[in-house]
N, C-alpha and C. Protein backbone atom coordinates (compact mmCIF):
# COMPACT_ATOMS: atom_id res chain seq x y z
N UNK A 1 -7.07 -75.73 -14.97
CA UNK A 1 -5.79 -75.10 -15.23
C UNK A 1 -5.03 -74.93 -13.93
N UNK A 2 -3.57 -75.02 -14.13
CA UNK A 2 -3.21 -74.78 -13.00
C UNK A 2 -1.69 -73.45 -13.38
N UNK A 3 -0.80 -73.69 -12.56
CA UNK A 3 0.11 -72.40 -12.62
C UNK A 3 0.49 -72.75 -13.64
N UNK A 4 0.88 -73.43 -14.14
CA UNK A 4 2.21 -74.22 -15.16
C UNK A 4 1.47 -73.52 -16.78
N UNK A 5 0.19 -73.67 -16.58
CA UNK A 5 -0.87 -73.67 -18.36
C UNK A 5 -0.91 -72.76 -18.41
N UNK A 6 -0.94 -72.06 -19.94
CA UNK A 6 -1.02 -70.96 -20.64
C UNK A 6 -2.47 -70.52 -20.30
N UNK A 7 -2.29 -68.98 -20.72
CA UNK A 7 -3.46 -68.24 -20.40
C UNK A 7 -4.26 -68.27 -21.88
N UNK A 8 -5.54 -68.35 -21.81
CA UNK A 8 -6.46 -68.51 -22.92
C UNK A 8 -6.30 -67.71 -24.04
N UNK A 9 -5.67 -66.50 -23.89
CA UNK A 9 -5.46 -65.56 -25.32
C UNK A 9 -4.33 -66.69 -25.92
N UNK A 10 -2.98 -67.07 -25.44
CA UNK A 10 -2.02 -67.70 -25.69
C UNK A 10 -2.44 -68.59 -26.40
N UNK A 11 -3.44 -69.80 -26.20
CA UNK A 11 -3.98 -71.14 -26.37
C UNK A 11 -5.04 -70.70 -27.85
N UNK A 12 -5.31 -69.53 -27.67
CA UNK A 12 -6.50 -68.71 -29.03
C UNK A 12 -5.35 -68.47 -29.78
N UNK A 13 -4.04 -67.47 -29.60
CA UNK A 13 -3.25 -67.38 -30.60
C UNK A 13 -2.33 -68.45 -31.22
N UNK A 14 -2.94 -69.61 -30.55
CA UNK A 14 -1.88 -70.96 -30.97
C UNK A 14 -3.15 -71.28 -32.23
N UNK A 15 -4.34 -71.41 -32.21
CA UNK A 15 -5.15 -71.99 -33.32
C UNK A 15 -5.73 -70.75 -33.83
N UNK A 16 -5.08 -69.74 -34.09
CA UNK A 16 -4.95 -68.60 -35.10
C UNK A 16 -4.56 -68.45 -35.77
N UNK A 17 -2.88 -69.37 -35.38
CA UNK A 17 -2.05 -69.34 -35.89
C UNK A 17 -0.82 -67.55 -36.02
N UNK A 18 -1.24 -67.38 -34.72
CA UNK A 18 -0.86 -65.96 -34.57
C UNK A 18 0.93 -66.36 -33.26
N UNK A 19 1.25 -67.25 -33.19
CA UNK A 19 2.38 -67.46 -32.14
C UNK A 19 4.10 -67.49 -33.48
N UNK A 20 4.96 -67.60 -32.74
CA UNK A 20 5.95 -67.58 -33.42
C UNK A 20 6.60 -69.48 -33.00
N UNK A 21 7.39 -69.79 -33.76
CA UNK A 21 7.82 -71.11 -33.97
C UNK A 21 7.66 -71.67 -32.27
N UNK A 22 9.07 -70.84 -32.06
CA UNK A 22 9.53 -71.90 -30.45
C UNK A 22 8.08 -71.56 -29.14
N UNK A 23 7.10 -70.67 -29.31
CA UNK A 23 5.95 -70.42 -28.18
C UNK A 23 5.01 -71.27 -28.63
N UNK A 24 4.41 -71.86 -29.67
CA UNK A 24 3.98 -72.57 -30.92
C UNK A 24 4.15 -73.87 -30.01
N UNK A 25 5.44 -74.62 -30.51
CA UNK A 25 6.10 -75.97 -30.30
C UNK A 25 6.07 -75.75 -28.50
N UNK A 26 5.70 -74.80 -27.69
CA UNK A 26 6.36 -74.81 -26.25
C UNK A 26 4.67 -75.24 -25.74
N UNK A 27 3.80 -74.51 -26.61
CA UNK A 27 1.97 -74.86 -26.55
C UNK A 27 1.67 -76.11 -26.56
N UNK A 28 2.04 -76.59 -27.59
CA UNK A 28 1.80 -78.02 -28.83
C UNK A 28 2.13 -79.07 -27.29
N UNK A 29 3.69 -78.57 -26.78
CA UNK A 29 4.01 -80.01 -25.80
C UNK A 29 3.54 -79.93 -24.58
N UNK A 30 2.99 -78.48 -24.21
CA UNK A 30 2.27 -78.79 -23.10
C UNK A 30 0.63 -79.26 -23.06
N UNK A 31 0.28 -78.62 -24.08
CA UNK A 31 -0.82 -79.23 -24.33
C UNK A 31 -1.45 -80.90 -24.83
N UNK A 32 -0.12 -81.46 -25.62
CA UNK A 32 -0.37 -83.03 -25.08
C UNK A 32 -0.55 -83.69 -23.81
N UNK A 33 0.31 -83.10 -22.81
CA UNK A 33 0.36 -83.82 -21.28
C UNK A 33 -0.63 -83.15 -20.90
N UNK A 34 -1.35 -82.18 -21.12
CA UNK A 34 -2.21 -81.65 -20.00
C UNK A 34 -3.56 -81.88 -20.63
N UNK A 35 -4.54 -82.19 -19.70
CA UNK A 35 -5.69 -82.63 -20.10
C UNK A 35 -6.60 -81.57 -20.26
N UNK A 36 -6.46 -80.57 -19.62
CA UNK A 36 -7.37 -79.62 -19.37
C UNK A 36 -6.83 -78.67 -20.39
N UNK A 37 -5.69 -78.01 -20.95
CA UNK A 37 -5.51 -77.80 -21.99
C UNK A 37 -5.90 -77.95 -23.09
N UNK A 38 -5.40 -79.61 -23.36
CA UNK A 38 -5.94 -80.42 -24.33
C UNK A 38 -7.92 -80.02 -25.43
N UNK A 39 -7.88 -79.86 -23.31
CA UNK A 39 -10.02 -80.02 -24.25
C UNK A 39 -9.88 -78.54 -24.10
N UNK A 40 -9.43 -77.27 -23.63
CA UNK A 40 -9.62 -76.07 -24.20
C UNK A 40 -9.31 -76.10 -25.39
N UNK A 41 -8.31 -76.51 -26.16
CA UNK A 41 -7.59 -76.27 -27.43
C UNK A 41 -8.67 -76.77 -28.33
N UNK A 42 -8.89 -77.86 -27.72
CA UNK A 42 -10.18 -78.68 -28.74
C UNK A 42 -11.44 -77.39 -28.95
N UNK A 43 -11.91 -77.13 -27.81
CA UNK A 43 -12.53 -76.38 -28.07
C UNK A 43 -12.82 -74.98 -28.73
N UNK A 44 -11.36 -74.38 -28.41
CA UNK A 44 -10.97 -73.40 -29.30
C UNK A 44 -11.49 -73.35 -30.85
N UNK A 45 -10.15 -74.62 -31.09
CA UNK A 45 -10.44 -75.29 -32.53
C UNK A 45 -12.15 -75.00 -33.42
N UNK A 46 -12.95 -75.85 -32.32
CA UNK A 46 -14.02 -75.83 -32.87
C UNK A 46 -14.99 -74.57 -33.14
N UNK A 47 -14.44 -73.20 -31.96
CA UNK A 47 -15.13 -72.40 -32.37
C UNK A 47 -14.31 -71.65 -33.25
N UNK A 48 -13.08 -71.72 -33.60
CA UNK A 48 -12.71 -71.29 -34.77
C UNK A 48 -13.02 -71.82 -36.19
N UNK A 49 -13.25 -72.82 -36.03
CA UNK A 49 -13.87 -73.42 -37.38
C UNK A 49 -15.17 -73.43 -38.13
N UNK A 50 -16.22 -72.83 -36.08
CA UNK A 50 -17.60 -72.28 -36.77
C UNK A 50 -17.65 -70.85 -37.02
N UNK A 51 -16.82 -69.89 -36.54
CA UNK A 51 -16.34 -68.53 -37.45
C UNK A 51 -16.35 -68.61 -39.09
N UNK A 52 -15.05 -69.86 -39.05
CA UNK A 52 -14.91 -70.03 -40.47
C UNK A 52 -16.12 -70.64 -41.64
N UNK A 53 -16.41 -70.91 -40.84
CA UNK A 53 -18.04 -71.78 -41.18
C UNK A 53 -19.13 -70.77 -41.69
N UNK A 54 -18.84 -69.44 -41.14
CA UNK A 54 -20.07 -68.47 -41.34
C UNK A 54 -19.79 -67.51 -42.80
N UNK A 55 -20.73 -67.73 -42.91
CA UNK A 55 -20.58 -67.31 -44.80
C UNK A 55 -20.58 -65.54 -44.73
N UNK A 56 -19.75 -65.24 -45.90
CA UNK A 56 -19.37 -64.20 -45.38
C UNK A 56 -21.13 -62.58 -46.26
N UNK A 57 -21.00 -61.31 -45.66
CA UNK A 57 -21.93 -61.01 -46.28
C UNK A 57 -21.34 -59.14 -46.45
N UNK A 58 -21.85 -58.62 -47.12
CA UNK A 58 -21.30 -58.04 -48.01
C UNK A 58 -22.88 -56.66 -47.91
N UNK A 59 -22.70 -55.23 -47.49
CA UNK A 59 -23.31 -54.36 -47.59
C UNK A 59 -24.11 -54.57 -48.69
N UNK A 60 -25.09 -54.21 -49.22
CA UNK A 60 -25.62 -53.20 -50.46
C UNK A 60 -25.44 -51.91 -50.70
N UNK A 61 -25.13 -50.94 -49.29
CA UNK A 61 -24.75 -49.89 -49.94
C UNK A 61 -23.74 -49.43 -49.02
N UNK A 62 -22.95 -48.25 -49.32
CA UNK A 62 -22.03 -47.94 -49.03
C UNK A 62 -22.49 -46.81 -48.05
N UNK A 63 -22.76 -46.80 -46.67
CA UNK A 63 -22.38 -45.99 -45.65
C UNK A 63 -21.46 -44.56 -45.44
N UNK A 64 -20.59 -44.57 -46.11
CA UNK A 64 -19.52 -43.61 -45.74
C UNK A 64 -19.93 -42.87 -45.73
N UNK A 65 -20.64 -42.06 -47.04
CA UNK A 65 -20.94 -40.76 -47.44
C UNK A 65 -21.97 -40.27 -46.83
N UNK A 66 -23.10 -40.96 -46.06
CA UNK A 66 -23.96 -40.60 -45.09
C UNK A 66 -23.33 -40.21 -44.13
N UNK A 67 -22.59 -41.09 -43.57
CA UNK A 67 -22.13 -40.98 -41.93
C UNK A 67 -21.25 -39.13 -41.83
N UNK A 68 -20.28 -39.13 -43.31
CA UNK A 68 -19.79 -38.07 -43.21
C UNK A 68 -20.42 -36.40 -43.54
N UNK A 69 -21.61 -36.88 -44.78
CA UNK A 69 -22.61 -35.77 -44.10
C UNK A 69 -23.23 -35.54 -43.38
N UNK A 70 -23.44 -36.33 -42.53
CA UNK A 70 -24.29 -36.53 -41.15
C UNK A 70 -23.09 -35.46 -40.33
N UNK A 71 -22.13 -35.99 -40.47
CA UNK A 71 -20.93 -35.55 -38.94
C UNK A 71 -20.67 -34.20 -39.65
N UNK A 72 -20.50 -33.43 -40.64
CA UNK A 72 -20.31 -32.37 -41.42
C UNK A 72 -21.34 -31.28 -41.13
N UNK A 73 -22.70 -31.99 -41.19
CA UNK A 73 -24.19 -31.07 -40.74
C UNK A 73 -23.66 -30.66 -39.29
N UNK A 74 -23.73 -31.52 -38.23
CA UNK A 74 -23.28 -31.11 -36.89
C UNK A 74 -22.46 -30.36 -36.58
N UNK A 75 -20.99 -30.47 -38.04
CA UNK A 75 -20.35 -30.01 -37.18
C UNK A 75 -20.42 -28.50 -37.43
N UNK A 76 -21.63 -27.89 -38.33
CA UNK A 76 -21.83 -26.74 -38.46
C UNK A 76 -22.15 -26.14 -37.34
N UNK A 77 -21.92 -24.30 -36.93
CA UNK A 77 -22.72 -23.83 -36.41
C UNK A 77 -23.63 -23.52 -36.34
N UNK A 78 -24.75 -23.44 -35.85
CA UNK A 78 -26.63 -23.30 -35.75
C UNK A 78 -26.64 -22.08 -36.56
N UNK A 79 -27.42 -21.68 -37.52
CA UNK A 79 -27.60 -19.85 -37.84
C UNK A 79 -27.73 -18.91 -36.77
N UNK A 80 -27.38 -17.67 -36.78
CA UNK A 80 -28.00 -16.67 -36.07
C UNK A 80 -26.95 -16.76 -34.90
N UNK A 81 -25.71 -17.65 -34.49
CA UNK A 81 -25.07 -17.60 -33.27
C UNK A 81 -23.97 -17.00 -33.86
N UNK A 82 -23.43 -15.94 -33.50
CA UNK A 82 -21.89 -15.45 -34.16
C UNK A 82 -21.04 -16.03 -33.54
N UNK A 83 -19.77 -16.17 -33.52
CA UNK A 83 -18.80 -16.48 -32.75
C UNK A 83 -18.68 -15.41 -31.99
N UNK A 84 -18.85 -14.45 -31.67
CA UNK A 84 -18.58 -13.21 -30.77
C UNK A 84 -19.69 -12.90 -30.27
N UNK A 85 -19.98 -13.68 -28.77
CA UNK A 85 -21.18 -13.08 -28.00
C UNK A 85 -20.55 -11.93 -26.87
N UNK A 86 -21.16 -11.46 -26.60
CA UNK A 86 -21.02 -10.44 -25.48
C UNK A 86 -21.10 -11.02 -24.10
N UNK A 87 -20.47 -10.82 -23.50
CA UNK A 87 -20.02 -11.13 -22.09
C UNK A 87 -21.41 -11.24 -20.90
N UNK A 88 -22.33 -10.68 -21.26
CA UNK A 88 -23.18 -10.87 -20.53
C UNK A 88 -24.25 -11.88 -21.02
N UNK A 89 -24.66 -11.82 -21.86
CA UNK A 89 -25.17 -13.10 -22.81
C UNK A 89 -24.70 -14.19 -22.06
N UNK A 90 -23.65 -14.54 -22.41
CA UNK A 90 -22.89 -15.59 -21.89
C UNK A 90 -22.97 -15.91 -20.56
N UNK A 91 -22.83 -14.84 -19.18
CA UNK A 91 -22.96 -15.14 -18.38
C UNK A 91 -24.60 -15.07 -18.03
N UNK A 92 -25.45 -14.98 -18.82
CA UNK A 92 -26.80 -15.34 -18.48
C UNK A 92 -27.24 -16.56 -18.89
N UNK A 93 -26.56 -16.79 -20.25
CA UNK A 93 -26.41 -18.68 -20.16
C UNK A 93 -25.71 -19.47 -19.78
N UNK A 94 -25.10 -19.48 -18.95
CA UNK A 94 -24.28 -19.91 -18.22
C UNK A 94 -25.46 -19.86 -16.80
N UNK A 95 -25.87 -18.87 -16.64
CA UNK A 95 -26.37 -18.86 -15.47
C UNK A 95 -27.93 -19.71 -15.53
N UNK A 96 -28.16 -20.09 -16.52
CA UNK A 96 -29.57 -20.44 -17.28
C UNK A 96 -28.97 -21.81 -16.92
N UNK A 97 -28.14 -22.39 -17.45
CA UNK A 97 -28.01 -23.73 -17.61
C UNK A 97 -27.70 -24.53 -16.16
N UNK A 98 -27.15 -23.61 -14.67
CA UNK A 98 -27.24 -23.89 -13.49
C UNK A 98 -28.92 -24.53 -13.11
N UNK A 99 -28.69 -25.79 -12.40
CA UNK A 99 -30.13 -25.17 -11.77
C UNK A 99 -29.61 -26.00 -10.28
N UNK A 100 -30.59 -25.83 -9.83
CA UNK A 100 -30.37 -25.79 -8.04
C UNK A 100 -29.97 -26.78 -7.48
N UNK A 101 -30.09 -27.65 -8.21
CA UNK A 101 -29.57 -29.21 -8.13
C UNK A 101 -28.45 -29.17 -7.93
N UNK A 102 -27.81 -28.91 -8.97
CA UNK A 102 -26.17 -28.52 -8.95
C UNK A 102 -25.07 -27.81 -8.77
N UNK A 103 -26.28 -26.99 -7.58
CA UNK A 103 -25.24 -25.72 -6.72
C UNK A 103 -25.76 -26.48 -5.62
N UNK A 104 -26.67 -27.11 -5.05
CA UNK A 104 -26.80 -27.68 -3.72
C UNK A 104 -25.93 -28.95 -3.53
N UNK A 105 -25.88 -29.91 -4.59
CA UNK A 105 -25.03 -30.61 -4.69
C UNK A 105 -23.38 -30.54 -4.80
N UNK A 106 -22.97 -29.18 -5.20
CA UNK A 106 -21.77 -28.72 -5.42
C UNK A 106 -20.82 -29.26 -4.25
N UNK A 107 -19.75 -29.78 -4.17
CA UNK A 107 -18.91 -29.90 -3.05
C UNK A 107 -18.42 -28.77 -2.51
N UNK A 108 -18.49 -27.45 -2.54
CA UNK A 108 -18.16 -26.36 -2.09
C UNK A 108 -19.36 -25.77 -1.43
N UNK A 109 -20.84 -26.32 -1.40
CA UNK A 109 -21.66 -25.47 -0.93
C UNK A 109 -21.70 -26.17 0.59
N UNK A 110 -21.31 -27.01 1.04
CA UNK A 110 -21.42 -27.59 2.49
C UNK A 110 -20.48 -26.69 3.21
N UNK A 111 -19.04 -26.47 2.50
CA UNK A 111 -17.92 -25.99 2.87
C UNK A 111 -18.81 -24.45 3.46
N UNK A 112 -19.33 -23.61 2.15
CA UNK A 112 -19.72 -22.51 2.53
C UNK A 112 -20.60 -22.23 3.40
N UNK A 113 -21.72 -23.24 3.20
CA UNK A 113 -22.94 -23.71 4.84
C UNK A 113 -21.72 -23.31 5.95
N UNK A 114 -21.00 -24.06 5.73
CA UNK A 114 -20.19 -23.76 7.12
C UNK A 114 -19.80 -22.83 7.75
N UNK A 115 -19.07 -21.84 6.86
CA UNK A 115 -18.18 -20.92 7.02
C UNK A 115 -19.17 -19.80 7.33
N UNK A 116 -20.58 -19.85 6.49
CA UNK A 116 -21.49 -18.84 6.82
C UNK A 116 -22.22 -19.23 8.16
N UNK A 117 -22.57 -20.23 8.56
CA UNK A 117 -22.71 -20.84 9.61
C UNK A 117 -21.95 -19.90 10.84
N UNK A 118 -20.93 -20.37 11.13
CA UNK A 118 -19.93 -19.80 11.58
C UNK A 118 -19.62 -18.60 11.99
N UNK A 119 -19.63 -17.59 10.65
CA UNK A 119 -19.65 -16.29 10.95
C UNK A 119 -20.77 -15.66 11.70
N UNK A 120 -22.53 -16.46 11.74
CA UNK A 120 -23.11 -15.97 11.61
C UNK A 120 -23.08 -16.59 13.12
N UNK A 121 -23.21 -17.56 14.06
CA UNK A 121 -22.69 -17.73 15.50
C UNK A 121 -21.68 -16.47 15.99
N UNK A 122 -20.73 -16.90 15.62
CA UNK A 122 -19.83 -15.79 15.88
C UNK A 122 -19.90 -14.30 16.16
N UNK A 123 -20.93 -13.90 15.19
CA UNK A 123 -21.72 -12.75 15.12
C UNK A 123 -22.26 -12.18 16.69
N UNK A 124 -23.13 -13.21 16.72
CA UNK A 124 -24.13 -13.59 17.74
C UNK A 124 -23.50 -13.50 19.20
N UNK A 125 -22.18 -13.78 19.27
CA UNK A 125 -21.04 -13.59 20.87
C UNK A 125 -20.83 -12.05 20.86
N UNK A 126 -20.79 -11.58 20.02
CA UNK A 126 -19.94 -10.08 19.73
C UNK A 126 -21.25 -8.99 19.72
N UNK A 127 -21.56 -8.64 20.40
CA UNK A 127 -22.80 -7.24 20.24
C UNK A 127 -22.42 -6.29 20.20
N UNK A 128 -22.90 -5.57 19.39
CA UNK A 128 -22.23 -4.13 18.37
C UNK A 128 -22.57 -2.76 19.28
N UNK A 129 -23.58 -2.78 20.63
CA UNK A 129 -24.09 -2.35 20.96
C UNK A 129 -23.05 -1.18 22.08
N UNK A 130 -22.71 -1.75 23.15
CA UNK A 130 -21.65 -0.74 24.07
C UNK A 130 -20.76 -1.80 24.51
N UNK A 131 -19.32 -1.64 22.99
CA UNK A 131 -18.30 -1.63 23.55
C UNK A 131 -17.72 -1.47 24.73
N UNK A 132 -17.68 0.04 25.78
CA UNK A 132 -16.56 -0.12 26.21
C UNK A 132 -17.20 -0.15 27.64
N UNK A 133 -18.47 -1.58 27.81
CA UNK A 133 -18.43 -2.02 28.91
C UNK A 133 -17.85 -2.89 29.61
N UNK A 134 -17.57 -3.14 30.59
CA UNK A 134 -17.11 -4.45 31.27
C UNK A 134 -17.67 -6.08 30.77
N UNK A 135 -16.98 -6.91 30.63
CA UNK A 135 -17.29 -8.09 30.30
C UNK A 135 -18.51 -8.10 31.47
N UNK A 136 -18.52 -8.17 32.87
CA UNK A 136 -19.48 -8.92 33.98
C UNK A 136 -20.73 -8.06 33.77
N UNK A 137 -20.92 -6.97 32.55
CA UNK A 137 -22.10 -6.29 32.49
C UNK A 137 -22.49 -6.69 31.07
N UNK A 138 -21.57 -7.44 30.03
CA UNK A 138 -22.24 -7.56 28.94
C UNK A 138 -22.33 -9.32 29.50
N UNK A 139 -23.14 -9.90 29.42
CA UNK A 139 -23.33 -11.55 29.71
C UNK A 139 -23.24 -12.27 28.73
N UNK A 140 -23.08 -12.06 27.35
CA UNK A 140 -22.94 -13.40 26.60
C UNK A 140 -21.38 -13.22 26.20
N UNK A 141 -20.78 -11.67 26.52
CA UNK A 141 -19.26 -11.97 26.65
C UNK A 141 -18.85 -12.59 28.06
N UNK A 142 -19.40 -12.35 29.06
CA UNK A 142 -18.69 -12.82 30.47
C UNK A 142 -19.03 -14.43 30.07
N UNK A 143 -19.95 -14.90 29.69
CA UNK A 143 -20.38 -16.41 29.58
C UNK A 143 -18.80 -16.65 28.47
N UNK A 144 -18.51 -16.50 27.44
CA UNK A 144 -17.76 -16.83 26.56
C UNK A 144 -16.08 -16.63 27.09
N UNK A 145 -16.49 -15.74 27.91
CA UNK A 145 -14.59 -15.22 28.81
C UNK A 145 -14.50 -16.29 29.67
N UNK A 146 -15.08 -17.44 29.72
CA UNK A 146 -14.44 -18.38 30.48
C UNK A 146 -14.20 -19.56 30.19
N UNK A 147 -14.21 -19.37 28.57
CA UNK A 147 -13.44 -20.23 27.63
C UNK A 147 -12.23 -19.86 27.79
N UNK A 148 -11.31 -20.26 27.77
CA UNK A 148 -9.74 -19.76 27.62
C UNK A 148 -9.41 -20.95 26.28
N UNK A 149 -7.36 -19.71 25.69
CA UNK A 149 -7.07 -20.64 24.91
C UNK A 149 -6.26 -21.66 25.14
N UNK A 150 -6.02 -21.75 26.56
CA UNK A 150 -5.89 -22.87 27.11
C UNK A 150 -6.44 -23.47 28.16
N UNK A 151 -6.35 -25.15 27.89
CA UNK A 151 -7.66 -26.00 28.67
C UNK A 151 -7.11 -25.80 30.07
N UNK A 152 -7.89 -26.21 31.23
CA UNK A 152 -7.39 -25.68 32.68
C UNK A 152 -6.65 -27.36 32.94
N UNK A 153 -5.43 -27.18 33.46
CA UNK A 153 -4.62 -28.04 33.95
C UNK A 153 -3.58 -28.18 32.99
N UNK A 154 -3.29 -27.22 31.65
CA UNK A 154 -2.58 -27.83 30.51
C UNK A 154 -1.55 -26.84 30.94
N UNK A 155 0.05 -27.24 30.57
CA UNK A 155 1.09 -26.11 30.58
C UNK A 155 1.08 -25.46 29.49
N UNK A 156 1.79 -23.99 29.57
CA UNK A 156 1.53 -22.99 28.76
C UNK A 156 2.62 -23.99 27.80
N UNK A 157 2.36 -23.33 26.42
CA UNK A 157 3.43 -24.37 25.62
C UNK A 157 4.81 -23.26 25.15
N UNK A 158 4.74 -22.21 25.36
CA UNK A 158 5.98 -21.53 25.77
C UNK A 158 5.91 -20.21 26.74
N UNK A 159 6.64 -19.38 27.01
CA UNK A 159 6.54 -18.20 28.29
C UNK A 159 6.15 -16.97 27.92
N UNK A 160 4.78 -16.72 28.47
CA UNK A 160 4.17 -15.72 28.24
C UNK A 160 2.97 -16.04 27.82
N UNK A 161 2.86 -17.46 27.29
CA UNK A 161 1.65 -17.49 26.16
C UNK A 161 0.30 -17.66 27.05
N UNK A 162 0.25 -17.71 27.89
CA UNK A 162 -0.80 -17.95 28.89
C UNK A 162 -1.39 -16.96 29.76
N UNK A 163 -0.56 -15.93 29.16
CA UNK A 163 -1.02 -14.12 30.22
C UNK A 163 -0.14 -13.71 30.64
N UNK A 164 0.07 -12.40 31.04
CA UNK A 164 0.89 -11.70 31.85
C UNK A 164 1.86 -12.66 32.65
N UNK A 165 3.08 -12.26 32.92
CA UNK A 165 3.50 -12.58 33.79
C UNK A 165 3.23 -12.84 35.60
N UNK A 166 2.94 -13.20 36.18
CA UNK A 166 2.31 -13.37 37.71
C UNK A 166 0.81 -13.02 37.64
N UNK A 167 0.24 -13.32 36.12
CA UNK A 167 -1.30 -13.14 36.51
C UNK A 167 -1.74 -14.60 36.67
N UNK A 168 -2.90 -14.77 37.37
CA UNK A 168 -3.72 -15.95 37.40
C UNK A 168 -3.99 -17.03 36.15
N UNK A 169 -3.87 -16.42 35.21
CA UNK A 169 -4.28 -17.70 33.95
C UNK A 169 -3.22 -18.71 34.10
């Protein structure tokens, strides 16, 4: 096939007999000149004719009325469940049907690793112990006071933001 030839549903709805007159007659003439057409159509043909070929067959019994008591049973409610459970019920099955798999897997529990992560470092700079000493006597604040929030050699990015006026930062 190339650009010019119909696409295979087209060439199926031509020996379906499913096309309208002028798409029909527009099939018919391209498919004389084209060879590769030609033997799809042929082939078409032939497996439409072993469809038609297949003898047709016919239930013994009629399905329906199963399928719809079948779907009718289900779609009952179980005995013994009211429609009105109590709020805690609920959140104990609810909490039943979690299992660890799918709170470790959760896309929010990495997020929270983190954040608890985090706080819990953070923690760890800050000692609850005597406030109102000097940084050069508490050491894991003097170690951390020489982080600044700005990198050394960078300009302040507007006036003031870098400390006092005529101080050293």
């Amino acid at each position: 096939m190339n650009r010019t030839c119909p696409r295979d549903e087209a060439l199926s709805a031509l020996v379906d007999d499913a096309l309208g007159a002028e798409a029909r007659s527009q099939l018919l003439a391209h498919s004389a000149i084209c060879p590769l057409c030609k033997a799809r159509l042929v082939e078409l043909r032939a497996l439409h004719d072993a469809f038609a070929a297949l003898p047709s067959l016919s239930l013994q019994i009629d399905l329906a009325p199963r399928v719809l008591a079948r779907l009718q049973d289900e779609a009952k409610p179980a005995a013994g469940t009211g429609r009105h459970i109590r709020w805690p019920q609920r959140l104990m099955e609810t909490i039943r049907r979690l299992t660890i798999g799918r709170i470790v897997l959760s896309p929010y529990a990495g997020a929270t690793a983190a954040i608890g992560l985090g706080l819990w470092l953070g923690g760890m700079l800050v000692q609850l112990g005597d406030t109102a000493s000097p940084p050069a006597s508490n050491a894991t604040l003097a170690a951390a006071s020489f982080f600044g929030s700005i990198p050394p050699g960078n300009l302040c990015p507007r006036a003031g933001a870098c400390g006092a006026p005529g101080s050293s930062q």
